[in-house]
N, C-alpha and C. Protein backbone atom coordinates (compact mmCIF):
# COMPACT_ATOMS: atom_id res chain seq x y z
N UNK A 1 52.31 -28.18 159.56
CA UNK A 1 51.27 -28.34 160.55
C UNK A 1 51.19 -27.08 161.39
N UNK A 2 50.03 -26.48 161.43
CA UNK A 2 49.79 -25.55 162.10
C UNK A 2 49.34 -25.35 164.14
N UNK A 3 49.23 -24.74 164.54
CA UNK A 3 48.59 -24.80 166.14
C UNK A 3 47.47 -24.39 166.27
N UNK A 4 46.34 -25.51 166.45
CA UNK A 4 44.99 -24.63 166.75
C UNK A 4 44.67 -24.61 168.33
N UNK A 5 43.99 -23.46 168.33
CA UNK A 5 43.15 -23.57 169.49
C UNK A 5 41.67 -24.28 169.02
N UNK A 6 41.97 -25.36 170.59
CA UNK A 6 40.62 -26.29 171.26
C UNK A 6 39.84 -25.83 171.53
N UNK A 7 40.54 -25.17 172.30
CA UNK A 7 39.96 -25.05 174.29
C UNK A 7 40.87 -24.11 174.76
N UNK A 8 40.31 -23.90 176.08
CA UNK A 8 41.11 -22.97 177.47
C UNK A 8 41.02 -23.74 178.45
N UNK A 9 41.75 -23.80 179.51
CA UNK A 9 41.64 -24.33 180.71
C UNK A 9 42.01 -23.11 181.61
N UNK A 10 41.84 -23.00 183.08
CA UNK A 10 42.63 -22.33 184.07
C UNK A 10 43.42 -23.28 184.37
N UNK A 11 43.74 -24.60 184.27
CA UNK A 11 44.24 -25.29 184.96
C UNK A 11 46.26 -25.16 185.32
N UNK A 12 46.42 -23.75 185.79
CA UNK A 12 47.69 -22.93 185.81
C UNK A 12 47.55 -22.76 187.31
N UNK A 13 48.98 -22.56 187.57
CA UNK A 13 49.47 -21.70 188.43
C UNK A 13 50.05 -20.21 188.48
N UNK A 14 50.63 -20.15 187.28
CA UNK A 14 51.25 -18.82 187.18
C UNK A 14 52.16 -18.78 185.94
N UNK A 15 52.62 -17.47 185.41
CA UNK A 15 53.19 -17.40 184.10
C UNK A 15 54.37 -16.61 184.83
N UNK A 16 55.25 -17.01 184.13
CA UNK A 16 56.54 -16.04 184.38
C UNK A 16 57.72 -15.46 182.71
N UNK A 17 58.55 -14.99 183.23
CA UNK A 17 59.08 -14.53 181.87
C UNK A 17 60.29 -14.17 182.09
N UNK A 18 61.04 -14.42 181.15
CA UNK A 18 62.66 -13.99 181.74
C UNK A 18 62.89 -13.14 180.12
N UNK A 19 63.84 -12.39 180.10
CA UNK A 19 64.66 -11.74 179.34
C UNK A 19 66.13 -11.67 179.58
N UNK A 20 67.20 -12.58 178.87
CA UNK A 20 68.39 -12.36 178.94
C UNK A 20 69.60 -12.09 178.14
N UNK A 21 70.16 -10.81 178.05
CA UNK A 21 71.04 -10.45 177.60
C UNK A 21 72.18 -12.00 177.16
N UNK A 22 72.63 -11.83 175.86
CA UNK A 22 73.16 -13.00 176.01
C UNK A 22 74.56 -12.32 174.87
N UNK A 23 74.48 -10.99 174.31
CA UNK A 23 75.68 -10.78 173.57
C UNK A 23 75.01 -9.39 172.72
N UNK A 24 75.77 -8.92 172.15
CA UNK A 24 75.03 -7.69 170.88
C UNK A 24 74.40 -8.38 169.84
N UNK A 25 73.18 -7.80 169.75
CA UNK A 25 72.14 -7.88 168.74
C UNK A 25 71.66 -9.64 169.61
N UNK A 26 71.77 -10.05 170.51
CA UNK A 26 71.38 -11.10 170.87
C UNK A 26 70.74 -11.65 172.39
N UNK A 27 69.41 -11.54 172.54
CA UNK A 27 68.58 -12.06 173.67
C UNK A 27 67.57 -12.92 173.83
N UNK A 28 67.89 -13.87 174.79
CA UNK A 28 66.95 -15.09 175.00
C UNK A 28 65.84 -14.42 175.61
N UNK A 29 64.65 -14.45 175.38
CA UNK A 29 63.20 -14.61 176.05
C UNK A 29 62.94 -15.96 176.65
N UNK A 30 62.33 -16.34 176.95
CA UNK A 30 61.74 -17.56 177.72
C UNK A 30 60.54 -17.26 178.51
N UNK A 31 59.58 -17.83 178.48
CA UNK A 31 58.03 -17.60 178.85
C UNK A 31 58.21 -19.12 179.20
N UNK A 32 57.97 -18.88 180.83
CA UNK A 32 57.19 -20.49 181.55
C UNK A 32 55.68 -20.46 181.81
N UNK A 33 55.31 -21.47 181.61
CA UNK A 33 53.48 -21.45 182.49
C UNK A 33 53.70 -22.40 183.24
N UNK A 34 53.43 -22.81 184.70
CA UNK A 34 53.46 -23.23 185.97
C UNK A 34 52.52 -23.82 185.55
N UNK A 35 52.22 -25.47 185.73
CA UNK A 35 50.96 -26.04 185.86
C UNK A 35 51.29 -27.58 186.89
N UNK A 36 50.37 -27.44 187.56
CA UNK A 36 50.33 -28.31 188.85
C UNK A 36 50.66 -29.89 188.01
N UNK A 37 51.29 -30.47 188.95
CA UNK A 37 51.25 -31.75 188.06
C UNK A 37 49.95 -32.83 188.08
N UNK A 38 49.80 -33.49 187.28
CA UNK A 38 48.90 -34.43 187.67
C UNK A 38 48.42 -35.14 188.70
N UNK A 39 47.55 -35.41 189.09
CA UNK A 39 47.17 -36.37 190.93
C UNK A 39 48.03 -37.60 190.44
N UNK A 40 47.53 -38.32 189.15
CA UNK A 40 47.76 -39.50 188.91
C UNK A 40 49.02 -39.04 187.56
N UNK A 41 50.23 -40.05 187.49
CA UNK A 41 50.98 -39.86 186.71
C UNK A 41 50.57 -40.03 185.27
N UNK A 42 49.77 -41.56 185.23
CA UNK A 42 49.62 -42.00 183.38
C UNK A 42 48.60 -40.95 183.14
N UNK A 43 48.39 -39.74 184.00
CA UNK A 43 47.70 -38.83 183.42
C UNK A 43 48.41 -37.97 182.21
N UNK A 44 49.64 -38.19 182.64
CA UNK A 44 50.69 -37.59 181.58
C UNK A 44 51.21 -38.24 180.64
N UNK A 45 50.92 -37.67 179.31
CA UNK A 45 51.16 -38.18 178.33
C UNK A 45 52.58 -37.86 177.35
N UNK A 46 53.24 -37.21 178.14
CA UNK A 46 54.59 -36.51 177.09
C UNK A 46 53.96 -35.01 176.70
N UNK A 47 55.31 -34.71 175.86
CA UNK A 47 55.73 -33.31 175.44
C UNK A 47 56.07 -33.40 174.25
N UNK A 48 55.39 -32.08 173.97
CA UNK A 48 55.55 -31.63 172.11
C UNK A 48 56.34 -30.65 172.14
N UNK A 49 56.90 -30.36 170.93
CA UNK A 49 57.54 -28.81 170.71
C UNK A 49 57.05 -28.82 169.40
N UNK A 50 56.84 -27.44 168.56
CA UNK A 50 56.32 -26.75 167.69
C UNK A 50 57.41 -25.96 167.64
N UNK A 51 58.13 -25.62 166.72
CA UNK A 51 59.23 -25.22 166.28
C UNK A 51 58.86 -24.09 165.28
N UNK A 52 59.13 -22.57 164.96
CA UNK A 52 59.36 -22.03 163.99
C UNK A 52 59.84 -21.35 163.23
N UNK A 53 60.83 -21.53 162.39
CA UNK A 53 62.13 -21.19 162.15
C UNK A 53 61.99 -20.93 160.78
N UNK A 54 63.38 -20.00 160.44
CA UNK A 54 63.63 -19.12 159.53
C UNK A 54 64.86 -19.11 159.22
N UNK A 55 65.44 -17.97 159.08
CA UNK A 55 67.45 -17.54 159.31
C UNK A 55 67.67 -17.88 160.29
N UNK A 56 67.27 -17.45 161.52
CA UNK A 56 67.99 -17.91 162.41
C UNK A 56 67.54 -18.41 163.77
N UNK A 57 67.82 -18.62 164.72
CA UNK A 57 67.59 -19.70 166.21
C UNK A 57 65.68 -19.92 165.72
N UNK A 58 65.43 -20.99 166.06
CA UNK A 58 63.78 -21.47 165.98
C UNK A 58 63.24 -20.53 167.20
N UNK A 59 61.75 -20.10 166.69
CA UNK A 59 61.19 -19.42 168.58
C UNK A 59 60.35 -21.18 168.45
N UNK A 60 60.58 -21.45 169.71
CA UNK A 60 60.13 -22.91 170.28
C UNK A 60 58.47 -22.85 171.32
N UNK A 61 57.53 -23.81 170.88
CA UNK A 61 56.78 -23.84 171.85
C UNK A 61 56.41 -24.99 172.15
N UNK A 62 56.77 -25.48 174.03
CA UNK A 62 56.83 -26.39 174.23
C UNK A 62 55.11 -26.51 174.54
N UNK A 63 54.25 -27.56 174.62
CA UNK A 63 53.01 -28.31 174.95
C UNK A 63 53.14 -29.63 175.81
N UNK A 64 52.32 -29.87 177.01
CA UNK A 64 52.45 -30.65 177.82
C UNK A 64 50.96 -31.76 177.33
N UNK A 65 50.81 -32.62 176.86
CA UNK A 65 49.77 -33.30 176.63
C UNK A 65 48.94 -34.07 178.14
N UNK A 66 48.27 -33.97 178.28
CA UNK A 66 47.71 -34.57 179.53
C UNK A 66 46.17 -34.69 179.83
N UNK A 67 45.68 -35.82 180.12
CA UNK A 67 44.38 -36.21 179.80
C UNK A 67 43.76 -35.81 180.71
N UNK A 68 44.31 -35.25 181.96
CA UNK A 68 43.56 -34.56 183.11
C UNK A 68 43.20 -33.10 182.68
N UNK A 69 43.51 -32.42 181.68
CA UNK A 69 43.09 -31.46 181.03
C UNK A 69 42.49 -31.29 179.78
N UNK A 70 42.96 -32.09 179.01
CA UNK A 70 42.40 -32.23 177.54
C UNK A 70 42.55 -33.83 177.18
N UNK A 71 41.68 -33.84 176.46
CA UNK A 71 42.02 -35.52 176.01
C UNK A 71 42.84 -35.54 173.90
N UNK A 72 42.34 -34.73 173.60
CA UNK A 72 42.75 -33.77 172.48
C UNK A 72 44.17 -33.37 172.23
N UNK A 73 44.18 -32.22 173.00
CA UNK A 73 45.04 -31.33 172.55
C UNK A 73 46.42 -31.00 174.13
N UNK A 74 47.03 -29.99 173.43
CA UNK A 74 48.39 -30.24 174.95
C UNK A 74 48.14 -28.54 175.34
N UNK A 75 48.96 -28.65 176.71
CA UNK A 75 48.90 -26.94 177.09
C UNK A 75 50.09 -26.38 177.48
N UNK A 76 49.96 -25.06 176.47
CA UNK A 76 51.26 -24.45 176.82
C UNK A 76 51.92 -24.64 177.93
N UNK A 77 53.46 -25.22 177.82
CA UNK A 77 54.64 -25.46 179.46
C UNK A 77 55.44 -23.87 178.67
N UNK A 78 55.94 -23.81 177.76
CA UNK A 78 56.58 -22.55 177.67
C UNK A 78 57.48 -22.64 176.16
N UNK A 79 57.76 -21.20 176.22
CA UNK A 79 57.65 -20.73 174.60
C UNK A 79 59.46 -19.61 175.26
N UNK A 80 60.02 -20.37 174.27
CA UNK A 80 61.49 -19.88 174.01
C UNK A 80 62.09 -18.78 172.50
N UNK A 81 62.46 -17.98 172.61
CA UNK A 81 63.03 -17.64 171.12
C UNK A 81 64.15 -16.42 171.45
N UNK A 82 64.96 -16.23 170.63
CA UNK A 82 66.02 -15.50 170.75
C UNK A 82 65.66 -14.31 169.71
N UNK A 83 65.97 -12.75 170.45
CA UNK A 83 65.60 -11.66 169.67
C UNK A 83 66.83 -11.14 168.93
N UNK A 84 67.18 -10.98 168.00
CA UNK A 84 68.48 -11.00 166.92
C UNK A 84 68.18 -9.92 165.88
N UNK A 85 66.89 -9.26 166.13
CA UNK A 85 66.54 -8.50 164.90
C UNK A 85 66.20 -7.54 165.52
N UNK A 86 66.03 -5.93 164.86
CA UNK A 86 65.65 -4.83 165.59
C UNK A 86 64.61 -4.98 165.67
N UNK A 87 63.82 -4.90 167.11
CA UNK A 87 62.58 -4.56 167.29
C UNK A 87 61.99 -3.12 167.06
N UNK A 88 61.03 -3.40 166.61
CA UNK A 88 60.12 -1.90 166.01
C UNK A 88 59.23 -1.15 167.24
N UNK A 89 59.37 0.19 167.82
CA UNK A 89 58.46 0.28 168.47
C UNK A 89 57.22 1.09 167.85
N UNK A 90 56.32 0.45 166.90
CA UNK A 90 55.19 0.69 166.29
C UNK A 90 54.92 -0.27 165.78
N UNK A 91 53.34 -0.66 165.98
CA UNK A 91 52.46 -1.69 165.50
C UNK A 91 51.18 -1.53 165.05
N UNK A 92 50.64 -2.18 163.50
CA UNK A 92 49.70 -1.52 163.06
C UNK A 92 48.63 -2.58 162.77
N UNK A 93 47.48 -2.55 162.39
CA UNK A 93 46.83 -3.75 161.88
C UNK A 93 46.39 -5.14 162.86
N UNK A 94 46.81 -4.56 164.22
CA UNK A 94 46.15 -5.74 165.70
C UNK A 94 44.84 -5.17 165.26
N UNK A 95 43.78 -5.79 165.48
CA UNK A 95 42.54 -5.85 166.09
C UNK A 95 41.78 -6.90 166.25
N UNK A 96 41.91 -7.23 167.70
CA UNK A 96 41.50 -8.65 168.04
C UNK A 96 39.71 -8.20 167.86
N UNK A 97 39.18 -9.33 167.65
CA UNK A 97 37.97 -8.93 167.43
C UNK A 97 37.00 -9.97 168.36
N UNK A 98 37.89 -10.86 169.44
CA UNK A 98 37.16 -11.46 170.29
C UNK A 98 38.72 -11.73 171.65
N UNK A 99 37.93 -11.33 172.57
CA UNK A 99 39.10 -11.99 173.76
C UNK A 99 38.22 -12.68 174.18
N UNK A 100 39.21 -13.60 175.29
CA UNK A 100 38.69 -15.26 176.41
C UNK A 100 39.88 -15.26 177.42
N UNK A 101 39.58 -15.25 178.54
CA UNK A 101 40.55 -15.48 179.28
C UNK A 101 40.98 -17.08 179.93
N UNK A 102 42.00 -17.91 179.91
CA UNK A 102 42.35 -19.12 180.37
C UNK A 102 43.29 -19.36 179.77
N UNK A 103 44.29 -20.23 179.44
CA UNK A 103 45.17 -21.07 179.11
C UNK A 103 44.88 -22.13 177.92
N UNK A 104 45.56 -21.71 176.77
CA UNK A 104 45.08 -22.17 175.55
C UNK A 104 45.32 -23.49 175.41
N UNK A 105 44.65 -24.44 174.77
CA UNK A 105 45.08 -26.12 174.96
C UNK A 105 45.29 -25.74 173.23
N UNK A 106 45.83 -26.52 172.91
CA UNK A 106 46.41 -26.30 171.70
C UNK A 106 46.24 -28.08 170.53
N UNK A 107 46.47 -27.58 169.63
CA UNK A 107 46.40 -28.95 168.67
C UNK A 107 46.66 -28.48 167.47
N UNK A 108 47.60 -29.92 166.83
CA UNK A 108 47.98 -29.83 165.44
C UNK A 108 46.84 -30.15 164.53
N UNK A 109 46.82 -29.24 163.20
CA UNK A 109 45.92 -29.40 162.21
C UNK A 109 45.97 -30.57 161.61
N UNK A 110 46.82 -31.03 161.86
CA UNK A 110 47.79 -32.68 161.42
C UNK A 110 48.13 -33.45 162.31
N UNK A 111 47.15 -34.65 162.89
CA UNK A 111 47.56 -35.72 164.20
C UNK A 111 48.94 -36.04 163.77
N UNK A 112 49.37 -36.25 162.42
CA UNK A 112 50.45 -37.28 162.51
C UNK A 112 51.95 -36.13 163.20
N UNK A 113 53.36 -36.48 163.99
CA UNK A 113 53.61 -35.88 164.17
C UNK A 113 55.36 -36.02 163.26
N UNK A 114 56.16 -34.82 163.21
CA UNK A 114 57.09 -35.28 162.73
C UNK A 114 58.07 -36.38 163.50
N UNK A 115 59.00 -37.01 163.82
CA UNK A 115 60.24 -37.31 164.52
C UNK A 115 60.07 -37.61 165.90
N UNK A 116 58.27 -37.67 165.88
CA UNK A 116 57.77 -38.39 167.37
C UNK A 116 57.33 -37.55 168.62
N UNK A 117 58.46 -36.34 168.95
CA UNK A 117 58.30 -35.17 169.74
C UNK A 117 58.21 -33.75 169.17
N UNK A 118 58.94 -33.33 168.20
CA UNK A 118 58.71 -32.08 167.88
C UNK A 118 58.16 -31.63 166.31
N UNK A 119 57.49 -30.77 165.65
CA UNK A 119 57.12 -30.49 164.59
C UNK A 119 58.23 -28.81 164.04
N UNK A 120 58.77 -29.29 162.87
CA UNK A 120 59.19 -27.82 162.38
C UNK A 120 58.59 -27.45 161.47
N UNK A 121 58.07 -26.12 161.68
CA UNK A 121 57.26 -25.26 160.87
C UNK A 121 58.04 -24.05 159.92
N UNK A 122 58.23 -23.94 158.32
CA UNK A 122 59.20 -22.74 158.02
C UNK A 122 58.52 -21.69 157.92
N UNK A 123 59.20 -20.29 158.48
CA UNK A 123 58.15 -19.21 158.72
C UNK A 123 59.32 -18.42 159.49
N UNK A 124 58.90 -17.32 159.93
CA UNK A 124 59.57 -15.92 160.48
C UNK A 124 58.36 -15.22 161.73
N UNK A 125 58.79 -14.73 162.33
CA UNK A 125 57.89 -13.61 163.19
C UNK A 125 58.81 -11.89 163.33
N UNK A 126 57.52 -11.16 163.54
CA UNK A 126 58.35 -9.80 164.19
C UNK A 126 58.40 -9.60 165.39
N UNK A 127 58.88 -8.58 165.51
CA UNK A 127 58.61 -8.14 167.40
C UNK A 127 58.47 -7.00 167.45
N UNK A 128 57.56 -5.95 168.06
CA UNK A 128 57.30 -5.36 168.13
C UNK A 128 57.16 -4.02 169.90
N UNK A 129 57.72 -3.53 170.06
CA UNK A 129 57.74 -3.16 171.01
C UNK A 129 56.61 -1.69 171.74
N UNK A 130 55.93 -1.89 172.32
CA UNK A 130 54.57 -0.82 172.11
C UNK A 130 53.75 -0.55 173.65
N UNK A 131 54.36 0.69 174.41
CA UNK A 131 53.44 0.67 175.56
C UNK A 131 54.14 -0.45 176.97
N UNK A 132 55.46 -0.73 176.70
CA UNK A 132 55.83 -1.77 177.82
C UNK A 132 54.74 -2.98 177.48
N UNK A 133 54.52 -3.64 176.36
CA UNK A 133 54.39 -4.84 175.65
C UNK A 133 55.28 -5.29 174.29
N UNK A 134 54.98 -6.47 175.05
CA UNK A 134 56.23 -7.25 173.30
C UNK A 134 55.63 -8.08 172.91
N UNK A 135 54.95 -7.53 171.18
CA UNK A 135 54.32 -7.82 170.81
C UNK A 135 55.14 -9.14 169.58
N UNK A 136 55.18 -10.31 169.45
CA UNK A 136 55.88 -11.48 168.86
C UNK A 136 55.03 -11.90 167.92
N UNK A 137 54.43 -11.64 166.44
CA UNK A 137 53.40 -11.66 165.45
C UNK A 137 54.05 -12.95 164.39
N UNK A 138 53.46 -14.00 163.85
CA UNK A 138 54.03 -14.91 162.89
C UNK A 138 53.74 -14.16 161.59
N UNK A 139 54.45 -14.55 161.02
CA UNK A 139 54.49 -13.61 159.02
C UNK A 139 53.13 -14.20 158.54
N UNK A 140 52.83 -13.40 157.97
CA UNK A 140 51.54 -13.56 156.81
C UNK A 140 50.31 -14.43 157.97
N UNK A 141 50.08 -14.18 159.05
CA UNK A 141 48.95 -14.50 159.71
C UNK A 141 48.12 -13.56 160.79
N UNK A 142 47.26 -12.96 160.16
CA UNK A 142 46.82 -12.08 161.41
C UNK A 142 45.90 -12.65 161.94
N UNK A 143 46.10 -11.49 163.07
CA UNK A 143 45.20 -11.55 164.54
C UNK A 143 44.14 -11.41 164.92
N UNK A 144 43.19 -12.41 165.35
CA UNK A 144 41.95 -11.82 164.98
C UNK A 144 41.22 -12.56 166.65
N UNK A 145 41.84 -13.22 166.85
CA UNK A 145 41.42 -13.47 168.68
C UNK A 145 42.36 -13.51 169.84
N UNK A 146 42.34 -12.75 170.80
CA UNK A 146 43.44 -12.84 171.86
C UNK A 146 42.87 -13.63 172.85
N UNK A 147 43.38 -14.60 173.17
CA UNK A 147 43.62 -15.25 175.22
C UNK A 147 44.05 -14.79 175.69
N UNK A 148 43.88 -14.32 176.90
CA UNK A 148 44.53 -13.52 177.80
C UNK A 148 45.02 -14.81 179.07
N UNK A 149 46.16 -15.39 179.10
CA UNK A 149 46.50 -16.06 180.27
C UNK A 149 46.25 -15.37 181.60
N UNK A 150 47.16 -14.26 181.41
CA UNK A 150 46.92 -13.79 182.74
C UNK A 150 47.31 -11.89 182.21
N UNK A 151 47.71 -11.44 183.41
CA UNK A 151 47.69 -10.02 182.77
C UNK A 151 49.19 -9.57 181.95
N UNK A 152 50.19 -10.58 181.99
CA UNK A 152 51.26 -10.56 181.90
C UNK A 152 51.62 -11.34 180.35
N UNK A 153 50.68 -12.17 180.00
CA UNK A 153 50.82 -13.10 178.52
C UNK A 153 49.54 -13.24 177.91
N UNK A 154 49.32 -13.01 176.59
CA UNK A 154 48.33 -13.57 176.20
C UNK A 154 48.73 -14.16 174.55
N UNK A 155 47.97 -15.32 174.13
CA UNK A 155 48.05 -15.66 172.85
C UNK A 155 47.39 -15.54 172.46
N UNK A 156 47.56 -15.20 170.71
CA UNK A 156 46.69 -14.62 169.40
C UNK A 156 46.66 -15.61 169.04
N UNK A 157 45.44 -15.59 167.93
CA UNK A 157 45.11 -16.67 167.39
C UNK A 157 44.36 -16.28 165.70
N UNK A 158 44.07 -16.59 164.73
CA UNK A 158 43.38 -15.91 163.64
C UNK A 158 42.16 -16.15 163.64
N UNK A 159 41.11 -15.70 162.49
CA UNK A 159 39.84 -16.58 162.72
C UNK A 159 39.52 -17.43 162.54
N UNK A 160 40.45 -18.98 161.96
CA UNK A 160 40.31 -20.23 161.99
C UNK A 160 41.15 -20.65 163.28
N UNK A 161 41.28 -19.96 164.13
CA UNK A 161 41.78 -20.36 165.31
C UNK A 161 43.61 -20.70 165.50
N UNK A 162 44.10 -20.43 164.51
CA UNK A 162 45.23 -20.67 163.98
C UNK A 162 46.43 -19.89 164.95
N UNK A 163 47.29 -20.29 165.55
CA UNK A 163 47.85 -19.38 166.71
C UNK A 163 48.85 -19.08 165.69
N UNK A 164 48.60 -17.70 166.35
CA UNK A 164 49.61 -16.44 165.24
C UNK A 164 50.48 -15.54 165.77
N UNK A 165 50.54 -15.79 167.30
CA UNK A 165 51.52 -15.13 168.07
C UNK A 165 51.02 -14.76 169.16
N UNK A 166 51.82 -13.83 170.05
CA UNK A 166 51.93 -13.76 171.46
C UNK A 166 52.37 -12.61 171.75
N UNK A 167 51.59 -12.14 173.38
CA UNK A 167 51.96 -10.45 173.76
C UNK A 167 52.68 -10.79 174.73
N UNK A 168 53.35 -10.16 175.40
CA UNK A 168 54.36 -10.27 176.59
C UNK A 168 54.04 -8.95 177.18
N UNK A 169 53.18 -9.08 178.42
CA UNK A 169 52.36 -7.34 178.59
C UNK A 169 53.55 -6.94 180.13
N UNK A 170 53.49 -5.81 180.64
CA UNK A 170 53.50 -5.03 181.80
C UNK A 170 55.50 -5.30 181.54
N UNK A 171 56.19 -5.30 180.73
CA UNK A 171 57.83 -5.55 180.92
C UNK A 171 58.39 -3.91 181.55
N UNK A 172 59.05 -4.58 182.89
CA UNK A 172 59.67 -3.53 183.46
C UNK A 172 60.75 -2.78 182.73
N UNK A 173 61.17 -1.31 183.27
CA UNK A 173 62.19 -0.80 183.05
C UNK A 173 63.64 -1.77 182.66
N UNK A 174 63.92 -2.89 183.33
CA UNK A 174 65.28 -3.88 183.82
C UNK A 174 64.98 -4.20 182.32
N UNK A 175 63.93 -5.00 181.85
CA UNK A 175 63.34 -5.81 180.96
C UNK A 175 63.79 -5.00 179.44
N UNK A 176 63.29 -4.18 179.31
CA UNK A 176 63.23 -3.05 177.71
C UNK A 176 65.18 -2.66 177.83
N UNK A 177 65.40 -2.22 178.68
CA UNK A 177 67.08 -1.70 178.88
C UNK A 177 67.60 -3.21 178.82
N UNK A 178 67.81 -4.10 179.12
CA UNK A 178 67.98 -5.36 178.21
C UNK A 178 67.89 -5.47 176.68
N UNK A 179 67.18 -5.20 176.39
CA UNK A 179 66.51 -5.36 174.60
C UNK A 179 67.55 -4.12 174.24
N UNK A 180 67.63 -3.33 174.71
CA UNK A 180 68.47 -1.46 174.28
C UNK A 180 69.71 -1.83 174.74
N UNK A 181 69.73 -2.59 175.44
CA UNK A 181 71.59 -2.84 175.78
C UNK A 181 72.21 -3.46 174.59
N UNK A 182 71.39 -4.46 173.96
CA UNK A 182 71.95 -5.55 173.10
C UNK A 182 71.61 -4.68 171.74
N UNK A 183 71.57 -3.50 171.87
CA UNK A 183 71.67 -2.90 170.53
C UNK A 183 70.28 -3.11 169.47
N UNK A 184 69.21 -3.66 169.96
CA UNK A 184 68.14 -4.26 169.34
C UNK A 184 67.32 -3.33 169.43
N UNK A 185 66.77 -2.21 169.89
CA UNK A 185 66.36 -1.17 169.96
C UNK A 185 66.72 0.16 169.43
């Protein structure tokens, strides 16, 4: 089962991002999106994860389902994965050929779900490092539309709308010397 894009909402507060050293050749990322909670609770419907994994740790993306935003589809709460592989600093073959700015609501190509809460998908991504952005691409799917959340995250998507990865824009000095500490650079 794949992730499509619906829709966009603004319905955010803010994106944040951590990078943490966690050993050689080994760092947690973590990307939160801030979203206000519901007025009314049974507005909330539960949480998905989208899983996609390979050799090694899954990169995870969690989805918040909620009918005060979508009646459809869920919206990114936040996207986890551990960097274990050398990142490349050169990237070839981006060319988004449409941006949108908002907060992507998301949906499986497949209502049914696995195990009730989460779906695993088998697959790999790269990472790419380019300009103080980290560029996170899924194998064999290119890029052909970017969302821009905010100036700090945006998600790719292909031209069947198919989400194909994610930029991590403006990473400070602290941020990249992290990634070069753990030998991944």
């Amino acid at each position: 089962m794949k992730l499509l894009s619906t829709s966009s909402t603004n319905s955010f507060v803010s994106v944040s991002h951590e990078i943490e050293y966690m050993g050689d050749k080994f760092v947690l990322v973590t990307i939160t999106v801030d979203i206000p909670a519901p007025e009314k609770s049974y507005l909330y419907r539960g949480g998905f994860q989208w899983r996609l994994y390979g050799e090694a740790e899954p990169l995870a993306v969690s989805l918040d389902f909620r009918d005060d935003i979508s009646h459809g589809g869920g919206v990114l709460k936040e996207i986890r994965f551990f960097i274990s592989e050398t990142v490349t600093q050169e990237i070839c073959g981006i060319n988004f050929h449409k941006k949108i700015n908002g907060l992507p609501v998301l949906s499986l190509d497949n209502q049914e779900t696995h195990h009730g809460y989460f779906h695993e998908e088998k697959g790999t991504f790269r990472l790419h490092l380019v300009d103080k952005s980290l560029y996170c691409l899924f194998e064999n799917i290119e890029s052909d539309m970017e969302v821009e959340i905010n100036e700090h995250l945006s998600c790719l998507f292909d031209s069947e709308k198919v989400f194909s990865g994610f930029v991590i824009r403006n990473l400070v000095d602290e941020e990249i010397n992290v990634i070069k500490e753990a030998n991944l650079i």
